[in-house]
Protein backbone atom coordinates (compact mmCIF):
# COMPACT_ATOMS: atom_id res chain seq x y z
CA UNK A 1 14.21 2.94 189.09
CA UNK A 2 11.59 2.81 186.43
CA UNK A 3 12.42 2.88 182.84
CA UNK A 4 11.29 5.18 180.94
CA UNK A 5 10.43 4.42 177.18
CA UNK A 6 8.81 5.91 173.96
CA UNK A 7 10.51 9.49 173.94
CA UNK A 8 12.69 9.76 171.33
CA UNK A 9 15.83 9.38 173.10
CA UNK A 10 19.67 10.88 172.33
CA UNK A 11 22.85 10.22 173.64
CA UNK A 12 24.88 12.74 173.69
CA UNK A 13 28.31 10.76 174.79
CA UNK A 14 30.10 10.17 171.42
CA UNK A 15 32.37 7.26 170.12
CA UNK A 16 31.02 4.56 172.95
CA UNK A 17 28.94 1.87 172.20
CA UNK A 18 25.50 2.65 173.88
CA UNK A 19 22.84 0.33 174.94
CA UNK A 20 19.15 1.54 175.07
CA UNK A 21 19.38 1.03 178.85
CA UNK A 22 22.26 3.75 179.13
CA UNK A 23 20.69 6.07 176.27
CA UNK A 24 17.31 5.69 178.97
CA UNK A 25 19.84 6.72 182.02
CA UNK A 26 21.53 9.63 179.85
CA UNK A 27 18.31 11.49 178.95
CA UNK A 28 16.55 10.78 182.16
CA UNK A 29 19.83 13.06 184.47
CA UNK A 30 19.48 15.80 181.63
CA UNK A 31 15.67 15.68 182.96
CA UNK A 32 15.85 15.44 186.28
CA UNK A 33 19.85 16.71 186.76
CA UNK A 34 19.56 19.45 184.51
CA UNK A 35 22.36 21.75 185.22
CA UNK A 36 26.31 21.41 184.41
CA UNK A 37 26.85 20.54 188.34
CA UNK A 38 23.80 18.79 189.33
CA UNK A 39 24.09 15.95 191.59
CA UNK A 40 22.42 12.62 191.32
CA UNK A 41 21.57 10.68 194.59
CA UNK A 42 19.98 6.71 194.08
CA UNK A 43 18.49 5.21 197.50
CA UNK A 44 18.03 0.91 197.41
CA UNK A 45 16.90 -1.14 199.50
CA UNK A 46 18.39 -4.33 201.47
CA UNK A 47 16.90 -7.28 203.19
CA UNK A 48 19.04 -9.64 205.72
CA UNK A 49 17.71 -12.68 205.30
CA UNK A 50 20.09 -15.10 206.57
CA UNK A 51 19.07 -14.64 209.96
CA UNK A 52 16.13 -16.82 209.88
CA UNK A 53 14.31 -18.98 207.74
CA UNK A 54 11.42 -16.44 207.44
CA UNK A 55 13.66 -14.17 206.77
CA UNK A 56 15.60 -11.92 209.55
CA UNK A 57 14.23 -8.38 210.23
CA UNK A 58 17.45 -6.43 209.68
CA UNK A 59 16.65 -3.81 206.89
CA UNK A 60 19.37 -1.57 205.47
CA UNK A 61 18.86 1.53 202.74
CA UNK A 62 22.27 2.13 201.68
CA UNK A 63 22.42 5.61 199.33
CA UNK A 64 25.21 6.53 196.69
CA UNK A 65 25.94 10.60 195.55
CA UNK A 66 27.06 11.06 191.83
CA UNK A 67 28.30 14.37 189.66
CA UNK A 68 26.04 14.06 186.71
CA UNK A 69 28.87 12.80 184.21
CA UNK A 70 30.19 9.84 186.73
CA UNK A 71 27.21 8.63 186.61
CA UNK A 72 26.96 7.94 182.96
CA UNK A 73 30.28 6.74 183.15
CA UNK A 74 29.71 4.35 185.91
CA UNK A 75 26.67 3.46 184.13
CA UNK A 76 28.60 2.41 181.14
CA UNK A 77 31.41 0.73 182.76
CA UNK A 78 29.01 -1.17 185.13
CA UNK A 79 27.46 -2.37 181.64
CA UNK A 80 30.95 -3.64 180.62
CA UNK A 81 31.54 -5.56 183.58
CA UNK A 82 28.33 -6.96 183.05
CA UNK A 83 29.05 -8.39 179.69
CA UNK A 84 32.56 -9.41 180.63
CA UNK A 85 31.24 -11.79 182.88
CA UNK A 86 27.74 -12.30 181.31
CA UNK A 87 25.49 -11.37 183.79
CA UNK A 88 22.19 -9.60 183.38
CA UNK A 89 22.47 -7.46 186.69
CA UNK A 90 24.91 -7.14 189.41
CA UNK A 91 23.61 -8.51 193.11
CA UNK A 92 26.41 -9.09 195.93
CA UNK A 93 24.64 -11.46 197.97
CA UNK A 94 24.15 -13.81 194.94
CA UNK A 95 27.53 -13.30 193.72
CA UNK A 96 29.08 -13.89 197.03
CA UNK A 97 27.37 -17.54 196.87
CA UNK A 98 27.83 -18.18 193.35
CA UNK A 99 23.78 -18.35 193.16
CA UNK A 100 21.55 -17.73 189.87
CA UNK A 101 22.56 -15.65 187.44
CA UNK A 102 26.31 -16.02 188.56
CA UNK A 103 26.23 -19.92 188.86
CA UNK A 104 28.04 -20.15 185.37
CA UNK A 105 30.95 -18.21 187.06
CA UNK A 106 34.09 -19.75 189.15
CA UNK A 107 34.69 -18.80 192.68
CA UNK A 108 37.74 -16.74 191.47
CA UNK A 109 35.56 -14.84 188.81
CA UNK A 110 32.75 -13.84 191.10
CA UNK A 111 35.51 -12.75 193.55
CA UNK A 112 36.52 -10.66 190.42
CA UNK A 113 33.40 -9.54 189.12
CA UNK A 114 32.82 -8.37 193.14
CA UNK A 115 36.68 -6.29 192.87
CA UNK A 116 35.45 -4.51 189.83
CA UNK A 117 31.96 -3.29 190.37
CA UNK A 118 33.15 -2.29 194.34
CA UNK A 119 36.18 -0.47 192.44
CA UNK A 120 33.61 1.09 189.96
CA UNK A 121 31.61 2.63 193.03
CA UNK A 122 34.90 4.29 195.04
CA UNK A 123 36.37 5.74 191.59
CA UNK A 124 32.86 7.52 191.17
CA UNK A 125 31.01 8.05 193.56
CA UNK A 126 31.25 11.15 196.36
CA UNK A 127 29.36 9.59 199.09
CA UNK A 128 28.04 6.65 200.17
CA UNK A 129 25.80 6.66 203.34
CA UNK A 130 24.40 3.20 204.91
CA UNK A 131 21.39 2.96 207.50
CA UNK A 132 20.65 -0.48 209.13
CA UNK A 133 18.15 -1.57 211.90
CA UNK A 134 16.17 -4.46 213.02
CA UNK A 135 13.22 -3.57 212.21
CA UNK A 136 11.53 -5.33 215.21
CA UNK A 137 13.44 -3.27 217.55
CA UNK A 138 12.37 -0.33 215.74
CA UNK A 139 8.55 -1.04 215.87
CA UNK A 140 9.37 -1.90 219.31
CA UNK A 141 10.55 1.50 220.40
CA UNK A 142 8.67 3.80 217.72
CA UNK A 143 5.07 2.91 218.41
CA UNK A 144 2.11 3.86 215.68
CA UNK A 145 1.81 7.18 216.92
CA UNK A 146 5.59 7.91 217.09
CA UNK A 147 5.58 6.44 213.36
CA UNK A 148 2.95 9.06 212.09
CA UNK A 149 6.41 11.22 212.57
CA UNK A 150 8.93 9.07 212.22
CA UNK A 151 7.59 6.72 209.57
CA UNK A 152 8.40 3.15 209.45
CA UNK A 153 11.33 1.56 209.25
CA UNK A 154 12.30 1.87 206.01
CA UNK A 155 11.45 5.75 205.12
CA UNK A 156 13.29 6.32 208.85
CA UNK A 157 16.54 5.01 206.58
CA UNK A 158 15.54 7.05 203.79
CA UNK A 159 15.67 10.13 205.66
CA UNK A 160 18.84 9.20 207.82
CA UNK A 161 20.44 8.66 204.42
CA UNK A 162 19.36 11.89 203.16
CA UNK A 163 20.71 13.99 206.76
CA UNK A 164 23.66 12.30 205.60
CA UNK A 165 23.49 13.52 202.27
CA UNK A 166 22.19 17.14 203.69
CA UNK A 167 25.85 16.88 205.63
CA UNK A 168 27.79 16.77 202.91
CA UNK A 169 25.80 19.26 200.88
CA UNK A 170 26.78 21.85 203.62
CA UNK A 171 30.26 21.04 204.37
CA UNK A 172 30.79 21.19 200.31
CA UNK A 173 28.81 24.38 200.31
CA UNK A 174 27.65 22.87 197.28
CA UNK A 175 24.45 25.14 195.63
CA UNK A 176 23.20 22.90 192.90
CA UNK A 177 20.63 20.30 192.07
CA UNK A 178 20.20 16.64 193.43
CA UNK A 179 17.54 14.57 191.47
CA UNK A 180 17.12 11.45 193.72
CA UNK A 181 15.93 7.67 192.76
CA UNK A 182 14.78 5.51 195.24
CA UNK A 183 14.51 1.88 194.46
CA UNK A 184 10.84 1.05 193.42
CA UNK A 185 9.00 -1.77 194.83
CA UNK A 186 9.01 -1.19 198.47
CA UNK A 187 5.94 -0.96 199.92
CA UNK A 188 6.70 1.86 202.06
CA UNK A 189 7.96 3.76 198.84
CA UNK A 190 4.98 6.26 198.75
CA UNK A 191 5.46 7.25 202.28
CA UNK A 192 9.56 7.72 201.55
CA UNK A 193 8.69 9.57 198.80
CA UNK A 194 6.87 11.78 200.91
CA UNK A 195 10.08 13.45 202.06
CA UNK A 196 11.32 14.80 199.52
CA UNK A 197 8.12 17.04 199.45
């Protein structure tokens, strides 16, 4: 997700310390999530790369559901754990192998800094949908033509993740909102966007 800066941002969660970062989340979901029981939905990206040395062509787009006010709480609990163990950003595969920015860390505190982030996301979230394919396989079976429906690989993910979002919509008969980020920097991203259109 994108910051955005320069527009005279409030908080509106009292007595908590707030970074800028978290004052940025806060105003963006009353933008984009603006009623009382709007949902917010964030789509990222994941590349297997162990398989290989050039890298492996499993792709996965794993996509988390929110209410509005666990988000800003996971957002500023996600910033504690952060500053507990002095890391600038949270990434599993680098924690897992004790790589850069974690390398300061023990085994036993990356294990720990892993517990609490993956305990952050089951208190708060109220979904979590995963796709993964090889992508090979995929451009295998889907050829260009096929694609001009489908789409690639990656915005095929994006839009199994949001059927499975669509699912639970339904089954909670829920009637509000859902402002969705998608992970920037893909470069399929304009083509996923296209969906939600």
């Amino acid at each position: 997700m994108n910051a955005v800066v320069g527009m005279g941002l409030k908080a509106d969660i009292p007595a908590l310390a707030l970074d800028s970062n978290h004052e940025i989340m806060a105003r963006l979901l009353e933008i984009l999530a603006r009623g009382d029981g709007d949902l917010v939905a964030f789509l990222e990206c994941y590349f297997d790369e162990s398989g290989t040395e050039d890298g492996s062509p499993v792709l996965c787009v794993a996509g988390y559901l929110f209410d509005k006010e666990s988000c800003r709480q996971l957002d500023l609990q996600w910033k504690d754990v952060l500053d507990l163990y002095k890391i600038p950003f949270f990434r599993m595969s680098a924690c897992a192998h004790n790589q850069k920015p974690f390398k300061h860390l023990s085994p036993v505190d990356c294990i720990e800094a892993e517990k609490a982030m993956i305990g952050l996301i089951n208190q708060y979230a109220l979904l979590g949908v995963a796709m993964a394919l090889n992508e090979n396989e995929y451009n295998d079976l889907f050829d260009v033509e096929v694609q001009k429906i489908t789409g690639d690989a990656y915005t095929f993910c994006c839009w199994q993740i949001m059927a499975g979002i669509q699912t639970w919509i339904v089954r909670n008969q829920f009637k509000g909102e859902i402002a969705y980020f998608f992970e920037s920097g893909h470069a399929s991203q304009s083509q996923a966007n296209a969906l939600m259109i």
